[in-house]
C-alpha atoms as a PDB file:
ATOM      1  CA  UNK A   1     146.949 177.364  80.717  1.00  0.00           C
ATOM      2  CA  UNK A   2     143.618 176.128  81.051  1.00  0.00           C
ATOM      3  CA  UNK A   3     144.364 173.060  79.455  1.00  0.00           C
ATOM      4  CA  UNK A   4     147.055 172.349  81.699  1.00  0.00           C
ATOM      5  CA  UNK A   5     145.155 173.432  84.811  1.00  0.00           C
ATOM      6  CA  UNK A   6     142.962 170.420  84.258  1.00  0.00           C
ATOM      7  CA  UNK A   7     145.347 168.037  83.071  1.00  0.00           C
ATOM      8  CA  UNK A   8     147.108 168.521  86.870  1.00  0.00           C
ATOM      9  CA  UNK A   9     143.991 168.686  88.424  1.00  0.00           C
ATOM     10  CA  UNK A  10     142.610 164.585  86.248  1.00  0.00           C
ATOM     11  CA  UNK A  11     146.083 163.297  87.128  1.00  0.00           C
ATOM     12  CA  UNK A  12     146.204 164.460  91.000  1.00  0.00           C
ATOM     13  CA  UNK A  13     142.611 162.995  91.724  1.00  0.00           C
ATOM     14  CA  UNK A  14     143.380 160.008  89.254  1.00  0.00           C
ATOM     15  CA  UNK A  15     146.773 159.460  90.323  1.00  0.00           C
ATOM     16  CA  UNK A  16     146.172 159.358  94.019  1.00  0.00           C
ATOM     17  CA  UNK A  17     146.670 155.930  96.313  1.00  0.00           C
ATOM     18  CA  UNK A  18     144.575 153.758  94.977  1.00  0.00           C
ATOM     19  CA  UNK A  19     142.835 151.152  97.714  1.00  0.00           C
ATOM     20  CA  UNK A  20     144.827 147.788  97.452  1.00  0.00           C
ATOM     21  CA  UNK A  21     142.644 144.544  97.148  1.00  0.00           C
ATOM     22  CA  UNK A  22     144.368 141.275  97.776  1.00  0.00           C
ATOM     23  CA  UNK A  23     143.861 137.491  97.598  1.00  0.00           C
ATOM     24  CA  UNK A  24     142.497 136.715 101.002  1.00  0.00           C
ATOM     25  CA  UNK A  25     141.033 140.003 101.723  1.00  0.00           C
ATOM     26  CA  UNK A  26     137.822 139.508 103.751  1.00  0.00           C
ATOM     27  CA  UNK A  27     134.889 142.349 103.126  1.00  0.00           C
ATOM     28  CA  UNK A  28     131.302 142.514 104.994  1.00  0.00           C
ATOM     29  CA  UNK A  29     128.882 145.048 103.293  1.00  0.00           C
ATOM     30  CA  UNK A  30     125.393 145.363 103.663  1.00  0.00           C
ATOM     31  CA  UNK A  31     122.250 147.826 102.661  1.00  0.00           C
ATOM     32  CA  UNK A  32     119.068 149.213 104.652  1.00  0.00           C
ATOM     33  CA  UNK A  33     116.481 151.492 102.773  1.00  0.00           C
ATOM     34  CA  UNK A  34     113.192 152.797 103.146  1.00  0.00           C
ATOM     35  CA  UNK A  35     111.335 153.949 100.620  1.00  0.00           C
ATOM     36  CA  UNK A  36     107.666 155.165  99.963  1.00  0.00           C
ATOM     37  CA  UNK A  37     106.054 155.339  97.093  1.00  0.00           C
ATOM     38  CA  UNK A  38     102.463 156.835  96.942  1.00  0.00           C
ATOM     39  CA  UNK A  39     100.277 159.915  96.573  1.00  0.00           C
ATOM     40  CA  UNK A  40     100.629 163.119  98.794  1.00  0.00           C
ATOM     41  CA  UNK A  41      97.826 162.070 100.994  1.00  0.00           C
ATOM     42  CA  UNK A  42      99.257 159.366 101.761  1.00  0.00           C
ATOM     43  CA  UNK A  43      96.353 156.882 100.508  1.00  0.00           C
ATOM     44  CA  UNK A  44      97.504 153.911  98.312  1.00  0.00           C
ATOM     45  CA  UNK A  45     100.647 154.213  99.639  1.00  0.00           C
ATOM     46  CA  UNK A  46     102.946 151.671  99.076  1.00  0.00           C
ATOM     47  CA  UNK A  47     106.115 151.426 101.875  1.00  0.00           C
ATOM     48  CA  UNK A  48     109.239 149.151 101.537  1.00  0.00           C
ATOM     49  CA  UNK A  49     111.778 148.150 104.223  1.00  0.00           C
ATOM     50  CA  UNK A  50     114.745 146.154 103.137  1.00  0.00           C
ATOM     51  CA  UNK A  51     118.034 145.060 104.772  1.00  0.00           C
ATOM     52  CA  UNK A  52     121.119 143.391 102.681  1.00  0.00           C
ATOM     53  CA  UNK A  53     123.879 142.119 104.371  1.00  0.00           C
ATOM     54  CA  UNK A  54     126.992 140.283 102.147  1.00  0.00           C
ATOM     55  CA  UNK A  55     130.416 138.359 102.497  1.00  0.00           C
ATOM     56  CA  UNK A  56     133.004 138.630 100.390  1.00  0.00           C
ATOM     57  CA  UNK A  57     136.309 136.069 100.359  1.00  0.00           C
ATOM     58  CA  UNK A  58     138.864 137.426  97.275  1.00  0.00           C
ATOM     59  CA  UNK A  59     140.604 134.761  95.851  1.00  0.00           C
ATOM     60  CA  UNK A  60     142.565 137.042  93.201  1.00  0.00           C
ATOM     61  CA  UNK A  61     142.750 140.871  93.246  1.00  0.00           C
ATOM     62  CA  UNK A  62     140.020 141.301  90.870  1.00  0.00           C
ATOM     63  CA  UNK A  63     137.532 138.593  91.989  1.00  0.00           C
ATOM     64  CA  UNK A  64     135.993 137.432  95.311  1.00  0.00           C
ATOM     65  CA  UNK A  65     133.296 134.320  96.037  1.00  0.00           C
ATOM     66  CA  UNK A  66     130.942 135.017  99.097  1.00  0.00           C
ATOM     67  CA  UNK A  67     127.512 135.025 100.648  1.00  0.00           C
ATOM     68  CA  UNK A  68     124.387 137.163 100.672  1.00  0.00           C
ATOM     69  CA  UNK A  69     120.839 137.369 102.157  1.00  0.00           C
ATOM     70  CA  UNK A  70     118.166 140.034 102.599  1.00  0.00           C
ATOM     71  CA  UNK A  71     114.642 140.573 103.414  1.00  0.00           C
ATOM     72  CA  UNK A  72     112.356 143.202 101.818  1.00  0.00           C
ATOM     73  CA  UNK A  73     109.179 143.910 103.595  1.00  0.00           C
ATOM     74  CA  UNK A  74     106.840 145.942 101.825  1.00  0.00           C
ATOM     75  CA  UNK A  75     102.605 147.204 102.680  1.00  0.00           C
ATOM     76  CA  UNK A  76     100.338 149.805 101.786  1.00  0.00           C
ATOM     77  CA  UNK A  77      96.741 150.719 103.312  1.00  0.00           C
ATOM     78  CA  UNK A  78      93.917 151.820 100.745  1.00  0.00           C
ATOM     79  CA  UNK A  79      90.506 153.582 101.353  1.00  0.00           C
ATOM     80  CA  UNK A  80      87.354 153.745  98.986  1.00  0.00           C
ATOM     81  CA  UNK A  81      84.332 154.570 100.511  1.00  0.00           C
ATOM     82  CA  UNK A  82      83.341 152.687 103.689  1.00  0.00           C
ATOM     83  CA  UNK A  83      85.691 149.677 102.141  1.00  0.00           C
ATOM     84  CA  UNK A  84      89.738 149.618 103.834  1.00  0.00           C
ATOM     85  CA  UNK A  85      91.943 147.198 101.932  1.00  0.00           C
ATOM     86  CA  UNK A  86      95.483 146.607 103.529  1.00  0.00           C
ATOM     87  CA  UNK A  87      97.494 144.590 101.547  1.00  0.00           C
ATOM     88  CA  UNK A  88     101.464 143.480 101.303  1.00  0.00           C
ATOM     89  CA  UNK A  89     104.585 140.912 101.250  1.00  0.00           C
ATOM     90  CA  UNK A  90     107.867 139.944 102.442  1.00  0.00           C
ATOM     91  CA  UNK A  91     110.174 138.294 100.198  1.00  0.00           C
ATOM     92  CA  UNK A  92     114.201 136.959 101.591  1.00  0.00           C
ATOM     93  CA  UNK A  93     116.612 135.395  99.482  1.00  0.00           C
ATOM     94  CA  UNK A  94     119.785 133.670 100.474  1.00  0.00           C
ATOM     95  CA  UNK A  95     122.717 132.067  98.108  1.00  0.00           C
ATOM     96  CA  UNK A  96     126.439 132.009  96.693  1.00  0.00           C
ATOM     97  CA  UNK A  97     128.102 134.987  94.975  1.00  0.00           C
ATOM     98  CA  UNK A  98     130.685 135.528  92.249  1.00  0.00           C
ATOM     99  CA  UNK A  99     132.000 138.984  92.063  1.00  0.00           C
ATOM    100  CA  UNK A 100     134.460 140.687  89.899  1.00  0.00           C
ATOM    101  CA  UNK A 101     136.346 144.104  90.693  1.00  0.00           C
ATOM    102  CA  UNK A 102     137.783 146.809  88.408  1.00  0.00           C
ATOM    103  CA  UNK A 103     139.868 149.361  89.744  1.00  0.00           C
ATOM    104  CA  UNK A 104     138.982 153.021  89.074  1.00  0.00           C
ATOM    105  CA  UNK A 105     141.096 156.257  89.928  1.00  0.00           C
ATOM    106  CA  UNK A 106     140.979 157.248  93.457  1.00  0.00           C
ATOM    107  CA  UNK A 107     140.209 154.748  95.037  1.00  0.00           C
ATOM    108  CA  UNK A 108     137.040 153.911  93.250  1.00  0.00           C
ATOM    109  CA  UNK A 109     136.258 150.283  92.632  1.00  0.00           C
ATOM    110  CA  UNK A 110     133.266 149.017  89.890  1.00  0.00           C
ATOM    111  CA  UNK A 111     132.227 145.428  90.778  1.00  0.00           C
ATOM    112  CA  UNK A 112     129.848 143.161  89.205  1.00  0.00           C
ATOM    113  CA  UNK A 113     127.663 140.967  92.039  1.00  0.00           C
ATOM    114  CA  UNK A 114     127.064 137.674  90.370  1.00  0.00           C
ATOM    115  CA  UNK A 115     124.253 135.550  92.561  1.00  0.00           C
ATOM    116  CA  UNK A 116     122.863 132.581  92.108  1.00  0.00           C
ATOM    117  CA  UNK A 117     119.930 131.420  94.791  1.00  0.00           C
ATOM    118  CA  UNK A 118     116.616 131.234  96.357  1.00  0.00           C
ATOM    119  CA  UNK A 119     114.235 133.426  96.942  1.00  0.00           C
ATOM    120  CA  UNK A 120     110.705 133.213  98.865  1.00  0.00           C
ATOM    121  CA  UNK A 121     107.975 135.407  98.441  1.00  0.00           C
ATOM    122  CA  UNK A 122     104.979 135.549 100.761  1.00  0.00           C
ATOM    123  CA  UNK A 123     101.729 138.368 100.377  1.00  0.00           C
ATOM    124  CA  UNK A 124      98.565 138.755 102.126  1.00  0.00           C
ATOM    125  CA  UNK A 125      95.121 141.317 101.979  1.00  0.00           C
ATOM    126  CA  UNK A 126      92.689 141.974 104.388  1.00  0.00           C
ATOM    127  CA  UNK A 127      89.514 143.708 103.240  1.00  0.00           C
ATOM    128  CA  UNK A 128      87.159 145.444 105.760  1.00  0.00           C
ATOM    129  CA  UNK A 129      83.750 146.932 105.254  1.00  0.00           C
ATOM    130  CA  UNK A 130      80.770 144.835 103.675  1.00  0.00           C
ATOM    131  CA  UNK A 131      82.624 142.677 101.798  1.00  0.00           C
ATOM    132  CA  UNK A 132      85.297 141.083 104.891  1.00  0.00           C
ATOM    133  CA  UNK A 133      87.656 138.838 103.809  1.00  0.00           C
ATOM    134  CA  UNK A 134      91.582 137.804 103.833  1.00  0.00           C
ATOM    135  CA  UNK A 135      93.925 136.092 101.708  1.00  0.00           C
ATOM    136  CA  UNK A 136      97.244 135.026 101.662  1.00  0.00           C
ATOM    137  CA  UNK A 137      99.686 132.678  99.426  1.00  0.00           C
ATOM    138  CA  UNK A 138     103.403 131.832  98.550  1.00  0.00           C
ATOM    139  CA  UNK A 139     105.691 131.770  95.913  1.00  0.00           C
ATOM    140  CA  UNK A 140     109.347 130.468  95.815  1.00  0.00           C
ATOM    141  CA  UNK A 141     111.905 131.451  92.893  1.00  0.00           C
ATOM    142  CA  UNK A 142     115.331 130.117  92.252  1.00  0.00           C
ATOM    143  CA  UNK A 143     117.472 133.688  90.659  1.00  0.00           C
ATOM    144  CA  UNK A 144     120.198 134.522  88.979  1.00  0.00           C
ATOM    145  CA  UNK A 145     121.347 138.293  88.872  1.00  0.00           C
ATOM    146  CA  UNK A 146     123.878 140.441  88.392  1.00  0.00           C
ATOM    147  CA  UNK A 147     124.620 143.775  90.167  1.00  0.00           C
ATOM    148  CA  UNK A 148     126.714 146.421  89.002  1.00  0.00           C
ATOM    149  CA  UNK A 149     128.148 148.552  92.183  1.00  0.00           C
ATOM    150  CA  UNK A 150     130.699 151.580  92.760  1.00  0.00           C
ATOM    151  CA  UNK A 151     132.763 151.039  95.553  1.00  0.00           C
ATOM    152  CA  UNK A 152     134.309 153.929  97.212  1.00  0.00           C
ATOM    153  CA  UNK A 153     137.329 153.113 100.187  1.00  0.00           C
ATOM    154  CA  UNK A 154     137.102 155.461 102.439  1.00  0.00           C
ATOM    155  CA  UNK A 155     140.602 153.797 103.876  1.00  0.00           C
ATOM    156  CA  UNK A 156     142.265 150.817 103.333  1.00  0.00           C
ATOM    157  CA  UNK A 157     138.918 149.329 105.384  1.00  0.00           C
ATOM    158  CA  UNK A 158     135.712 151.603 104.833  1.00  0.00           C
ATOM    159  CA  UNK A 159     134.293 151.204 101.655  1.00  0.00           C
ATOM    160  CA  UNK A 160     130.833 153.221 100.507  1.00  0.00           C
ATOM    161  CA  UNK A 161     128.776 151.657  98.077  1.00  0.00           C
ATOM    162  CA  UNK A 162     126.122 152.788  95.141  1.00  0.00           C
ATOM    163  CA  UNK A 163     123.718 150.463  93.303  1.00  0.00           C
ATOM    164  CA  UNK A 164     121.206 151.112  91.291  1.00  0.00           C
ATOM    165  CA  UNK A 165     119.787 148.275  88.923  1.00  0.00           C
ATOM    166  CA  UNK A 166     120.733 145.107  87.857  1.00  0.00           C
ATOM    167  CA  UNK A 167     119.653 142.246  85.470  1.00  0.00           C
ATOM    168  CA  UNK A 168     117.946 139.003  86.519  1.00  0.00           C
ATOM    169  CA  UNK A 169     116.546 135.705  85.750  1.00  0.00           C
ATOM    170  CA  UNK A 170     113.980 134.160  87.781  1.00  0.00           C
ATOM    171  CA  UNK A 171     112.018 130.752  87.610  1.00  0.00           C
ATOM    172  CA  UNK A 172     109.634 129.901  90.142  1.00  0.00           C
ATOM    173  CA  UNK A 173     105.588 128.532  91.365  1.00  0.00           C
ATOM    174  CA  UNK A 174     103.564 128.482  94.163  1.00  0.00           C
ATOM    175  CA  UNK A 175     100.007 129.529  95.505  1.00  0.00           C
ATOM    176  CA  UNK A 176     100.504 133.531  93.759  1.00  0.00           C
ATOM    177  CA  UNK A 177     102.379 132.191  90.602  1.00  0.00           C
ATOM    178  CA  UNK A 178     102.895 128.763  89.035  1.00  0.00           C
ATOM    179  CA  UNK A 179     105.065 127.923  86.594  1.00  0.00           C
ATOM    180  CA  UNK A 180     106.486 131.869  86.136  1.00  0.00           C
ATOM    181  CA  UNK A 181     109.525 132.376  84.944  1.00  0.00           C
ATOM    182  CA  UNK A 182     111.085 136.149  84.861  1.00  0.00           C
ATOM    183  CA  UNK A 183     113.968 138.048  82.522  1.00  0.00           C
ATOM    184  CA  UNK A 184     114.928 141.277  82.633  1.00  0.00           C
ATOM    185  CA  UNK A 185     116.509 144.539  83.483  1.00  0.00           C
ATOM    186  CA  UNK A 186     115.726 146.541  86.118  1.00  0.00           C
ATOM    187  CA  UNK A 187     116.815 149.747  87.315  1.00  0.00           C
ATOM    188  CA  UNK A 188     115.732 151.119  90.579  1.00  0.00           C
ATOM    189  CA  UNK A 189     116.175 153.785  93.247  1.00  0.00           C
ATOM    190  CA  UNK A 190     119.740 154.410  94.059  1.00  0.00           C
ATOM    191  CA  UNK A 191     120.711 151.948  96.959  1.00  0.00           C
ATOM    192  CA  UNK A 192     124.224 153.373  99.369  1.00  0.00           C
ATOM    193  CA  UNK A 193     125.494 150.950 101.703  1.00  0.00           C
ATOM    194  CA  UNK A 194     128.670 150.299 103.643  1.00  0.00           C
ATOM    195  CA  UNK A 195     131.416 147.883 104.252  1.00  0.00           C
ATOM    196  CA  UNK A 196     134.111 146.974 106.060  1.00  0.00           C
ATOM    197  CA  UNK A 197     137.469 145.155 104.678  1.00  0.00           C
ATOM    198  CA  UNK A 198     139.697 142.579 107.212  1.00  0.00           C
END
């Protein structure tokens, strides 16, 4: 009885309307976190802003060509003795994006977020106390990445979204690094966001 009890239970949840994608479907999403990361008192801590907004065009059911941007703003204050450093970036990126869709049950979408763009980093310091001094430089990347998300609809127009990593390839130079190049996988703090299909 069991058994059957969740057999009924998979098949209602998985056999519920699933949210219909279709060629010419328009979706905006976007992203905004903060996040801190730091000691208890608050000294050396480091605090990150970001904002992610994205287009979306589908051409089939499964896949959809678009746009994204973002900024990420990030800074941190440090204390040792009578010396205060304050230190931090910015980065923004902007480019083209491939994306691919694979329905889930109920109404649960996974999507992979192919980009392919620029992205432009910029940091500075300032040092008080007997040693004075700032700094400041640039470095600009051209990146490639991909970004696994869950999309949830909501409706046949909200959708909720989860990410949480993704893998990249980075080469780049400037005044903070020349000649770097970057390859990897990274997995970070879990990211919601929200979007809208039209």
């Amino acid at each position: 009885m069991k058994k059957m009890l969740v057999l009924i239970a998979a098949l209602t949840v998985c056999g519920a309307a699933m949210a219909q994608i279709s060629t010419g479907d328009r979706i905006v999403k976007g992203t905004v976190g903060l996040n801190t990361l730091g000691a208890l008192s608050g000294e050396g801590a480091y605090n990150f802003v970001h904002v992610t907004p994205r287009f979306e065009y589908f051409t089939g059911e499964h896949r959809s060509v678009g746009f994204s941007a973002g900024m990420l703003q990030a800074w941190s204050k440090n204390k040792y003795d009578s010396v205060t450093n304050r230190d931090g970036y910015q980065a923004f990126f902007v480019g083209p994006t491939l994306n691919y869709y694979i329905p889930l049950c109920n109404r649960f979408y996974l999507s992979f977020n192919g980009f392919l763009g620029y992205v432009g980093l910029s940091g500075w310091t300032i040092n008080k106390g007997p040693y004075a001094s700032r700094d400041s430089g640039w470095t600009h990347f051209g990146m490639l990445s991909v970004t696994p998300m869950l999309n949830y609809f909501i409706n046949d127009r909200w959708i909720i979204t989860l990410s949480a990593g993704n893998a990249t390839l980075a080469l780049g130079g400037g005044e903070y690094l020349d000649g770097t190049y970057y390859a990897g996988i990274n997995w970070g703090t879990p990211t919601l966001g929200i979007g809208l299909k039209f």
